[in-house]
Protein backbone atom coordinates (compact mmCIF):
# COMPACT_ATOMS: atom_id res chain seq x y z
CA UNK A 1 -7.85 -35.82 -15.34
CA UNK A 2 -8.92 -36.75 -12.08
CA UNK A 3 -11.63 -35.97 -9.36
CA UNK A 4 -11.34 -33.89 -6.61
CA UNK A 5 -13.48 -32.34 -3.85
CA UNK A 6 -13.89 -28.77 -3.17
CA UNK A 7 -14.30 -27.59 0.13
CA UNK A 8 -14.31 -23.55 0.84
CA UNK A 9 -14.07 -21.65 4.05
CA UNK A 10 -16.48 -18.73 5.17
CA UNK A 11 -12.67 -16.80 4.55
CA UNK A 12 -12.97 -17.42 1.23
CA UNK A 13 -10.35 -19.87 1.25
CA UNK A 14 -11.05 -23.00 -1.18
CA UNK A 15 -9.07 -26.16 -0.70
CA UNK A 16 -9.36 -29.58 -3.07
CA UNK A 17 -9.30 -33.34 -2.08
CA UNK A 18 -7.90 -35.50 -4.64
CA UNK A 19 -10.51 -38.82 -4.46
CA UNK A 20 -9.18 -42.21 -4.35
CA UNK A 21 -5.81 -43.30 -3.48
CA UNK A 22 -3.05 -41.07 -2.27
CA UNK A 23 0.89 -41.82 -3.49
CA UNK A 24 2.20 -39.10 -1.43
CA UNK A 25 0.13 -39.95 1.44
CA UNK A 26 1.34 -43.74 1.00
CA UNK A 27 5.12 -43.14 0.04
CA UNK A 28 5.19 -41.15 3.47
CA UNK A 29 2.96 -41.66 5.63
CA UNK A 30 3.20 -40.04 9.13
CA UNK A 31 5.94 -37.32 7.48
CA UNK A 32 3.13 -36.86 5.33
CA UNK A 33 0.63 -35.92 7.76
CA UNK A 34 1.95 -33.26 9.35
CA UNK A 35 2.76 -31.08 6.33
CA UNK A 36 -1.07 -31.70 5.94
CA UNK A 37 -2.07 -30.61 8.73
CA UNK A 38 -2.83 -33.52 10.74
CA UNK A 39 -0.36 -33.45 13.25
CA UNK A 40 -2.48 -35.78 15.83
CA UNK A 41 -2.16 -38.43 13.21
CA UNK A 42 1.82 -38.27 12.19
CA UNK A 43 3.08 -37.51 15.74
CA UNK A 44 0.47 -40.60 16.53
CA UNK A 45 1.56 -42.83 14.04
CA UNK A 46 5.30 -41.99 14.10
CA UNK A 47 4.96 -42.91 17.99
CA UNK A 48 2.74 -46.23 17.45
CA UNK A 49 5.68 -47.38 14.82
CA UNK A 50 8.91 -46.60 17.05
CA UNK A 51 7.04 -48.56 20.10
CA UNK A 52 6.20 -51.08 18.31
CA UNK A 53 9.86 -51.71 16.84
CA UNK A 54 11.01 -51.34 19.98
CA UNK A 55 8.65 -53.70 21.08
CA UNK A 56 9.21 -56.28 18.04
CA UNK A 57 13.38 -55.52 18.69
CA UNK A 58 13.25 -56.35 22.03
CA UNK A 59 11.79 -59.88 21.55
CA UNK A 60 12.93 -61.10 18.94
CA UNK A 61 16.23 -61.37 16.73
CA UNK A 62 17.22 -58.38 14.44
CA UNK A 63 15.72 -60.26 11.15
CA UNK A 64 12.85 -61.31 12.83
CA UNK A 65 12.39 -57.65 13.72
CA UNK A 66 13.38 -55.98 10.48
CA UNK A 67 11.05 -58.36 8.88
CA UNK A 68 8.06 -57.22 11.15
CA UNK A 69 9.10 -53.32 10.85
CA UNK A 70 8.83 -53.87 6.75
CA UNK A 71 5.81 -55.35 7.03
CA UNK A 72 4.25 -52.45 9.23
CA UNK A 73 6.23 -50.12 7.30
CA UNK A 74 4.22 -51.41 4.32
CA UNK A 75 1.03 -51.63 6.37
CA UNK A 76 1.24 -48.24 7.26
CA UNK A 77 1.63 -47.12 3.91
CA UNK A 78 -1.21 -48.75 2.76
CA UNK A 79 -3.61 -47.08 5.31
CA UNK A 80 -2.18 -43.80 4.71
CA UNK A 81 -2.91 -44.29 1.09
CA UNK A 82 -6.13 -45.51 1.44
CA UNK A 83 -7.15 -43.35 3.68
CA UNK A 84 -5.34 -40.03 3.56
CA UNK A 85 -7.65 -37.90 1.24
CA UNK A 86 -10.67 -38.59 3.61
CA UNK A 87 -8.80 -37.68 6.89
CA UNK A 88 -7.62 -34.84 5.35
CA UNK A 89 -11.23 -33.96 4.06
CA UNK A 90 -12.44 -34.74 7.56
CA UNK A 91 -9.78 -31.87 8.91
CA UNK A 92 -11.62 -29.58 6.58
CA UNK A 93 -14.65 -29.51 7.39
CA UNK A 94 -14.07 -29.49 11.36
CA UNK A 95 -12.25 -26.04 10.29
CA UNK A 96 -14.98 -25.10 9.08
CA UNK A 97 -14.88 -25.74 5.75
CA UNK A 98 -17.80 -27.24 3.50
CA UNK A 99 -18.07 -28.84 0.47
CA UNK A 100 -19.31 -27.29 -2.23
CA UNK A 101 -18.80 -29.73 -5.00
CA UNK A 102 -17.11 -32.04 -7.12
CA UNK A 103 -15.09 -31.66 -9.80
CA UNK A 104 -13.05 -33.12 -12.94
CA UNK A 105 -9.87 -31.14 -13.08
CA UNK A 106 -5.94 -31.97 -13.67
CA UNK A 107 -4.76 -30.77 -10.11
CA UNK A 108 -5.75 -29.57 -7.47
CA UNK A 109 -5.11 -25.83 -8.34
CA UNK A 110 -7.01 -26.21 -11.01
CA UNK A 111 -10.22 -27.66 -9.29
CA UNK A 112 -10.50 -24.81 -7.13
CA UNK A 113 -10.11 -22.34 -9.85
CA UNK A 114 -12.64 -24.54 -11.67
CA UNK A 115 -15.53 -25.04 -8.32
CA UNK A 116 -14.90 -21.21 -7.97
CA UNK A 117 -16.22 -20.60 -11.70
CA UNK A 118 -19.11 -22.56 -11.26
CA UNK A 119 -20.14 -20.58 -7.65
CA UNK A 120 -19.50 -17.18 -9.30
CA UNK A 121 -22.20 -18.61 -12.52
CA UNK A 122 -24.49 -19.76 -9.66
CA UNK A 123 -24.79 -16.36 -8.13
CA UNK A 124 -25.01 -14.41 -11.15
């Protein structure tokens, strides 16, 4: 089980944020962002990384360079990771979205279903 965040749209729409640490946001990083919705942040990122290499590749040998693209590679990752679920929270609520609780669920489907339960109780 793990913990997730509900945010829900005026629409109707509910979305949940997995807490903690993100594998899919750390395995790929700014390819992950995009199909997120954070297109600022993959474009961004992919752009910081290839100047950067170029940078590295221009002044130094190719080991030297492939040894400073791994390491940013990994850096990278670890960021994304890190911070992934709250950028993509932060994406939610400037589109309007607001949180409406937290809950214990196996995935992410199944947090909505389960915030949505407890706001239909609420109102009744």
């Amino acid at each position: 089980m793990k913990q997730y965040r509900v945010f829900h749209h005026p629409s109707g729409k509910a979305e949940a944020v997995k807490q903690g640490w993100s594998w899919p946001a750390s395995l790929f990083s700014v390819f992950w962002a995009p199909f997120k919705g954070l297109w600022v942040l993959g474009v961004g990122g992919l752009l910081a990384l290839a100047g950067l290499g170029y940078l590295v590749a221009s002044f130094t040998d190719a080991n030297t360079a492939a040894s400073v693209m791994n390491l940013m590679l990994t850096a990278a990752g670890i960021l994304f990771g890190v911070k992934g679920n709250a950028w993509r929270e932060a994406r939610l609520i400037k589109r309007g979205y607001r949180l409406v609780g937290t809950v214990v669920a196996e995935d992410a489907k199944g947090a909505t279903a389960n915030a949505n339960a407890n706001i239909v109780a609420k109102k009744t």
